[in-house]
Protein backbone atom coordinates (compact mmCIF):
# COMPACT_ATOMS: atom_id res chain seq x y z
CA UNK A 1 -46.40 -64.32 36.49
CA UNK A 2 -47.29 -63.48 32.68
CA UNK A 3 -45.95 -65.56 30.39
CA UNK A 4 -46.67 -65.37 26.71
CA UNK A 5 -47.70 -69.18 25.44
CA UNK A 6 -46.10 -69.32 21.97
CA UNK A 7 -47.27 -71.17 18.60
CA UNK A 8 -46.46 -74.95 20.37
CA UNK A 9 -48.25 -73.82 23.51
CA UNK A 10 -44.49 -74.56 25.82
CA UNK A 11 -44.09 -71.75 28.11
CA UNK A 12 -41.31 -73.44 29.93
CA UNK A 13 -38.38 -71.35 28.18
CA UNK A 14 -40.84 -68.17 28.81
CA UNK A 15 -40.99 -68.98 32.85
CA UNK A 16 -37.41 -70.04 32.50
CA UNK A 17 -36.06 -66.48 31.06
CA UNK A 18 -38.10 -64.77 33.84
CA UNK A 19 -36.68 -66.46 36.66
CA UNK A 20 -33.64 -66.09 35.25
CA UNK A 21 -34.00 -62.30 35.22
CA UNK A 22 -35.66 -62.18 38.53
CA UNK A 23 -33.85 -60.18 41.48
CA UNK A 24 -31.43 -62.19 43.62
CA UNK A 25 -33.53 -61.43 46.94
CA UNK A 26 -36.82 -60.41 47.65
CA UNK A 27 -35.96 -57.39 49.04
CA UNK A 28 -34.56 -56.08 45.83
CA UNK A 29 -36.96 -54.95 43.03
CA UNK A 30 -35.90 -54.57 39.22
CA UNK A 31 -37.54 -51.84 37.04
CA UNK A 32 -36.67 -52.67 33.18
CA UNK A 33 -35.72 -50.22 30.98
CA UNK A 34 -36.25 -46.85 32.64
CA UNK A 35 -36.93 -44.16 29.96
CA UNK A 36 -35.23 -40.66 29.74
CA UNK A 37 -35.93 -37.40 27.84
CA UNK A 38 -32.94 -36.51 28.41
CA UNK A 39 -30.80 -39.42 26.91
CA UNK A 40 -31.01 -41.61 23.99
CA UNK A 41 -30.88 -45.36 26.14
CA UNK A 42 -32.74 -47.02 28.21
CA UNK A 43 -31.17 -48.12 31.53
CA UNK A 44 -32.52 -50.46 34.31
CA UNK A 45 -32.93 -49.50 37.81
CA UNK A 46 -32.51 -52.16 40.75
CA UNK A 47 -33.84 -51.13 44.44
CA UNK A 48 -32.48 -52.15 47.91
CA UNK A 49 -35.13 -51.72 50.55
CA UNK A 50 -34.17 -52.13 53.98
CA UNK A 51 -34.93 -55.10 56.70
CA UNK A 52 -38.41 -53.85 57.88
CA UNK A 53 -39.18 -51.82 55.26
CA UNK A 54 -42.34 -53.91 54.42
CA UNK A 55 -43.72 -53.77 58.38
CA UNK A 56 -42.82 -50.30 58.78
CA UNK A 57 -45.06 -48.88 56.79
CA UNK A 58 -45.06 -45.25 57.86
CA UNK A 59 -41.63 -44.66 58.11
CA UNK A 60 -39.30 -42.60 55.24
CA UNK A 61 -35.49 -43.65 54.58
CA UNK A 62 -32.85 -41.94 53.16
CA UNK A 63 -31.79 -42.77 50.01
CA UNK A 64 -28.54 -43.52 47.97
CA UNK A 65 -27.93 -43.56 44.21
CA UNK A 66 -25.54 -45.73 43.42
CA UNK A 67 -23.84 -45.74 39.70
CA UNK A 68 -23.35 -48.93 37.74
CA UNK A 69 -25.75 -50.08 39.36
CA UNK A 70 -25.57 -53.92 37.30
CA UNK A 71 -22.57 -54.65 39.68
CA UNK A 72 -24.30 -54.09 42.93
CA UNK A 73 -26.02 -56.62 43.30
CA UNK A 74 -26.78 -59.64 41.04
CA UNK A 75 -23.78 -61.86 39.88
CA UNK A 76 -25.83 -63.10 36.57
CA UNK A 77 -25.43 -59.09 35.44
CA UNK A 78 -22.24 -57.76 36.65
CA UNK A 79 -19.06 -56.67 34.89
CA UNK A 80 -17.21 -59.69 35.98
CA UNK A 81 -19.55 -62.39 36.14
CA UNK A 82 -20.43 -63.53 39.74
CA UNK A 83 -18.22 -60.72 40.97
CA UNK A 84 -20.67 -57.74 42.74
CA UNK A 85 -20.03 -55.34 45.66
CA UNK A 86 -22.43 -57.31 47.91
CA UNK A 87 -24.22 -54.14 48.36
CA UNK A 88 -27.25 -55.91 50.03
CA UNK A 89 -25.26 -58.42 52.33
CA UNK A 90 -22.86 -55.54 53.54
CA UNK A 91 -26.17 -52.71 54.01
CA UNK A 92 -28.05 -55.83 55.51
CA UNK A 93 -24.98 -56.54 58.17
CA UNK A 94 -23.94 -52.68 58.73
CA UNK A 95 -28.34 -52.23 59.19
CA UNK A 96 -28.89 -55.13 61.78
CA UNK A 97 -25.25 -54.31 63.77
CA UNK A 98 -27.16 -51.21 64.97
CA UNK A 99 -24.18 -49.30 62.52
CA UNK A 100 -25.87 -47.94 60.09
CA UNK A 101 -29.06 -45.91 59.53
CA UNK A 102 -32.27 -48.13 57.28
CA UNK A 103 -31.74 -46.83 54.17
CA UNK A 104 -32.98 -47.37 50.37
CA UNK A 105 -30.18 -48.11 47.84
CA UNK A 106 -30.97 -47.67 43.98
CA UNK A 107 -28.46 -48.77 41.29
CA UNK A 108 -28.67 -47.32 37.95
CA UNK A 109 -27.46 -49.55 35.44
CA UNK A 110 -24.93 -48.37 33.16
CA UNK A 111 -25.67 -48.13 29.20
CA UNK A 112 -22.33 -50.51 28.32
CA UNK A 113 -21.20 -48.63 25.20
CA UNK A 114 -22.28 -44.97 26.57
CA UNK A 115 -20.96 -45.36 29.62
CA UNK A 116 -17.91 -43.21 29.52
CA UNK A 117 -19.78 -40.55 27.51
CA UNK A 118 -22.45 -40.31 30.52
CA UNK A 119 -19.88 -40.78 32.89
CA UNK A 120 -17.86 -37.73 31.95
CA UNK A 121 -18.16 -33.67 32.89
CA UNK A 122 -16.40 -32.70 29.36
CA UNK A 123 -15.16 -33.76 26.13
CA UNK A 124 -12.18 -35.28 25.00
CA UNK A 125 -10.64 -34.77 21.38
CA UNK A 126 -9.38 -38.52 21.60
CA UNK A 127 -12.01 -40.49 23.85
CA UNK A 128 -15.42 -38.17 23.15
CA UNK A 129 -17.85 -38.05 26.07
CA UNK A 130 -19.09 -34.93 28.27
CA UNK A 131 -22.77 -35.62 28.52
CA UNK A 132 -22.78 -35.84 32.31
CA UNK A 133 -24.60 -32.72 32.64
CA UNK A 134 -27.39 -34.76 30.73
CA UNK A 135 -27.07 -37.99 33.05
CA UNK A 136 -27.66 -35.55 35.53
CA UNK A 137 -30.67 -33.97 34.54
CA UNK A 138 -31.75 -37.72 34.14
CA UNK A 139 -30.95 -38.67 37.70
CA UNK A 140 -32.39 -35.23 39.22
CA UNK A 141 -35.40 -34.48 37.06
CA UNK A 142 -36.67 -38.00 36.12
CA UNK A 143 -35.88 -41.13 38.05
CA UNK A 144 -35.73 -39.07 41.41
CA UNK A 145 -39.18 -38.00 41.33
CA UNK A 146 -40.52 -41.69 40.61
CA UNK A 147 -38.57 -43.06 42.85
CA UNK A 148 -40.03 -40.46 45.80
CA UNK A 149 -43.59 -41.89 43.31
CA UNK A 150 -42.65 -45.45 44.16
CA UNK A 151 -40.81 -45.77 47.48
CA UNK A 152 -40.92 -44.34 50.87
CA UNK A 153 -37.92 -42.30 50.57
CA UNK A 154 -37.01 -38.80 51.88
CA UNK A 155 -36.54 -35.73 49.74
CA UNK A 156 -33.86 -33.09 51.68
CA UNK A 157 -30.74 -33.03 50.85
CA UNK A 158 -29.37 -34.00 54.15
CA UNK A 159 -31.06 -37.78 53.34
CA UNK A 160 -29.68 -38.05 49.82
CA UNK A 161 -26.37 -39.49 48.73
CA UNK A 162 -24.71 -40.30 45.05
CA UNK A 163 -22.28 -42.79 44.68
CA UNK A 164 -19.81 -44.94 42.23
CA UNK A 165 -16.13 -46.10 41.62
CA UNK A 166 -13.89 -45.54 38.58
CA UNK A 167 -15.95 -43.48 36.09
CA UNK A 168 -18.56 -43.40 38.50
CA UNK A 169 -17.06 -41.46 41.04
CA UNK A 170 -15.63 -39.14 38.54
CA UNK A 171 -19.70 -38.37 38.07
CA UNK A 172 -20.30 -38.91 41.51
CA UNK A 173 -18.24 -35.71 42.18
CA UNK A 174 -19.30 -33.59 39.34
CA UNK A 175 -22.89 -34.02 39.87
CA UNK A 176 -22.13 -33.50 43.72
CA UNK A 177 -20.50 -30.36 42.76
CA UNK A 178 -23.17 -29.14 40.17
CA UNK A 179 -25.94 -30.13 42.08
CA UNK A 180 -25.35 -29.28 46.31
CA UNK A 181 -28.96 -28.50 46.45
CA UNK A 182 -30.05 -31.82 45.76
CA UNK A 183 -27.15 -34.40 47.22
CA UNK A 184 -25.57 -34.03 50.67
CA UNK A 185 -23.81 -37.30 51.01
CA UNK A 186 -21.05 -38.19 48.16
CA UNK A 187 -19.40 -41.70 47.88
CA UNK A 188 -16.61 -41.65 45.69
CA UNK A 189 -14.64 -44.88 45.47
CA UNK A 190 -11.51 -44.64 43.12
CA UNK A 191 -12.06 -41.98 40.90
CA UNK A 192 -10.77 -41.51 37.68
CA UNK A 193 -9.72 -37.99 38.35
CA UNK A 194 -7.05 -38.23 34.55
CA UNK A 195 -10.22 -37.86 32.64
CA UNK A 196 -9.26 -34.87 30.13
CA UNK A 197 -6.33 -33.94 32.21
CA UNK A 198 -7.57 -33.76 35.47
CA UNK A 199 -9.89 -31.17 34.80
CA UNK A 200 -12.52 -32.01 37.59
CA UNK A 201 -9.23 -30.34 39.63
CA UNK A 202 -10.40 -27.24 38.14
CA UNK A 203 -13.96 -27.91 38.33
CA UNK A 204 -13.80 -28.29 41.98
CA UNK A 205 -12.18 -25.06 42.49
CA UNK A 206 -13.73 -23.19 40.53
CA UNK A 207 -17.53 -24.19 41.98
CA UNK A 208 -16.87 -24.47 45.89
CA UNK A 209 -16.30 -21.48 46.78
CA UNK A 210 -19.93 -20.81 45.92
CA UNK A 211 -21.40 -24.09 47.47
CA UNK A 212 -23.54 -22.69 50.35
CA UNK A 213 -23.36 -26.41 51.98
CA UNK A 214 -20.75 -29.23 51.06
CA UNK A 215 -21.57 -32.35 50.90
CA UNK A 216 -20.63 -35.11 53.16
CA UNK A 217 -18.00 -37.06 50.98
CA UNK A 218 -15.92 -40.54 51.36
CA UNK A 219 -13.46 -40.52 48.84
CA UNK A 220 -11.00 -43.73 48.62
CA UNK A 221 -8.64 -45.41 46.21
CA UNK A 222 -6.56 -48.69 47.10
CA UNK A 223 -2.91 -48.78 47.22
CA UNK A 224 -2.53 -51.49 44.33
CA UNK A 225 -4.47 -49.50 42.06
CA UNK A 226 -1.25 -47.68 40.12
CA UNK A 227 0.67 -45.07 41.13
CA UNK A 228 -0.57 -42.43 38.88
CA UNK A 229 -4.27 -43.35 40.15
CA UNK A 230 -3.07 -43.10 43.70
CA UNK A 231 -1.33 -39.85 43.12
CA UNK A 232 -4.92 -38.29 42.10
CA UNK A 233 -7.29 -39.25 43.93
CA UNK A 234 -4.14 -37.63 46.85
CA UNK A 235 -4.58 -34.36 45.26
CA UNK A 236 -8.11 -34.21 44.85
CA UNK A 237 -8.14 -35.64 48.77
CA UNK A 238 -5.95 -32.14 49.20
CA UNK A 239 -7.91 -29.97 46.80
CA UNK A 240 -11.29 -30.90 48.69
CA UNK A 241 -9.58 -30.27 52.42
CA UNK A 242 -8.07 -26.81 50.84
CA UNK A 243 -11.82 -25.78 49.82
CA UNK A 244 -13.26 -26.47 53.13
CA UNK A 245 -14.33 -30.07 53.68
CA UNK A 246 -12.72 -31.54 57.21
CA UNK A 247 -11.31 -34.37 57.34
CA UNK A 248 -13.08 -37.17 59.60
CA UNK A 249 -16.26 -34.61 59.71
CA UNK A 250 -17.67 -33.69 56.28
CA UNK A 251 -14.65 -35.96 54.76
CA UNK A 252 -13.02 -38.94 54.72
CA UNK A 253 -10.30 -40.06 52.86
CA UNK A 254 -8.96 -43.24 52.43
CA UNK A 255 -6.29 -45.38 51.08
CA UNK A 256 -6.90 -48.98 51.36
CA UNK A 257 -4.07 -51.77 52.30
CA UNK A 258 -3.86 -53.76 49.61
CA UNK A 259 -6.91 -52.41 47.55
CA UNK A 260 -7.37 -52.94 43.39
CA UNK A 261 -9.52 -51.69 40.68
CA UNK A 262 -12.05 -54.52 40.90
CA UNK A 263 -15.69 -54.94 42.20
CA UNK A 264 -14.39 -57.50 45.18
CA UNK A 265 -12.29 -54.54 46.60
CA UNK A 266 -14.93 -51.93 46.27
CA UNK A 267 -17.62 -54.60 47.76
CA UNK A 268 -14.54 -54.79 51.12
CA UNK A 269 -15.51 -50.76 51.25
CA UNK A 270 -19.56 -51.03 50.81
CA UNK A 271 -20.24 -51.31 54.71
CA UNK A 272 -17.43 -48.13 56.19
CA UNK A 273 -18.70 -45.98 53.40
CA UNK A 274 -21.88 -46.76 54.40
CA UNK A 275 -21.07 -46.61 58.07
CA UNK A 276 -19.59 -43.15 57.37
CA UNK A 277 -22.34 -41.43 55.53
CA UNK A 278 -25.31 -42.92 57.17
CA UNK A 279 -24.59 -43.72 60.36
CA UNK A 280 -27.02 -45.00 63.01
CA UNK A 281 -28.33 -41.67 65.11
């Protein structure tokens, strides 16, 4: 452990702001402020590795990317302190049931402040935003390729997946739909499909038609989210059947009893998403 020794020669408050910062689990490793070429903040990046990982030393594992990725995992960081989406208890449970394939989860923390600009496909006279083609090239040119660097992940398309709720998933399907060479498995959890009057509608039909391969997507919303959301994320569950995906084979849709906007409901959908796009062969 380094710990800088100040002027009085106490490092207790050093070795206290590290553990304090430290990942919840062992099997979760923090990377501090991952830098971008592409955009102006730096993020951290926290990384699930599977039971085994460690023994199994010449084995590869899918991947998924998961967005706001300071929710995920660790309580001291999340949006709503102590409130995450259990992401390691629930991959940890669905992995030892025999239910779900090993598989590498990285969160990408969020920029607070930037977040809806990064989040969103296009721009908005009233709200800004539209640089997700940027967070894209982020995700795609720079932290995939040191994450293959780092980890013992797998590189085809078929073994990577993109993921994230609210804002999230409204980037989780752009970037699915911009980039079908590079993500095959699509989690979209509540979408905010109103963003600049539902224009990702016209995004999606406008780009699959040319998609050579769709990706595998779960797309949900809960029933206690609002009306209006509910209504969308119905039609974009239609718009994606109309362009090709089938339901309950490379789709599934959704609408969960009693489910809300929150991290506690998304954390009740962590292990069927998973179950659904990386199930056990």
């Amino acid at each position: 452990m380094n710990v800088e020794h100040h002027a009085n020669g106490d490092a207790s408050e050093g070795v206290l702001a590290e553990i304090e910062t430290a990942p919840p689990h062992p099997r979760l490793r923090l990377h501090k402020a991952f830098k971008s070429n592409y955009l102006p903040d730096e993020r951290d990046v926290i990384v699930y590795l599977p039971p085994g990982y460690e023994e199994q030393t010449q084995r590869s594992y899918p991947v998924l990317y998961l967005n706001d990725g300071q929710n995920l995992f660790d309580g001291r960081t999340s949006f709503v302190k102590g409130r995450t989406w259990m992401v390691r208890e629930h991959a940890d449970e669905a992995i030892e049931a025999g239910e779900v394939e090993p598989l590498v989860i990285v969160g990408i923390y969020n920029t607070g402040d930037r977040r809806l600009a990064e989040y969103t496909h296009e721009y908005n006279w009233q709200m800004g935003g539209g640089e997700a083609d940027k967070y894209g090239d982020l995700v795609t040119r720079e932290l995939m390729p040191w994450i293959a660097s780092q980890y013992r992940v797998r590189q085809d398309r078929e073994n990577i997946g993109i993921g994230g709720s609210s804002l999230g998933g409204l980037v989780t399907l752009y970037l699915g739909l911009r980039h079908p060479q590079v993500f095959g498995k699509l989690a979209i959890l509540s979408p905010s499909v109103w963003w600049n009057h539902k224009s990702i509608l016209g995004y999606l039909n406008e780009h699959a038609p040319q998609m050579w391969a769709r990706p595998r997507v779960w797309l949900d919303v809960g029933d206690r989210e609002g009306q209006r959301t509910l209504r969308d994320v119905e039609h974009l569950a239609r718009r994606l059947k109309a362009n090709g995906w089938r339901p309950g084979e490379s789709m599934h849709f959704e609408k969960v009893h009693g489910g809300t906007h929150d991290e506690a409901s998304w954390a009740e959908r962590v292990r069927p998403m998973l179950r659904f796009l990386f199930p056990k062969a």
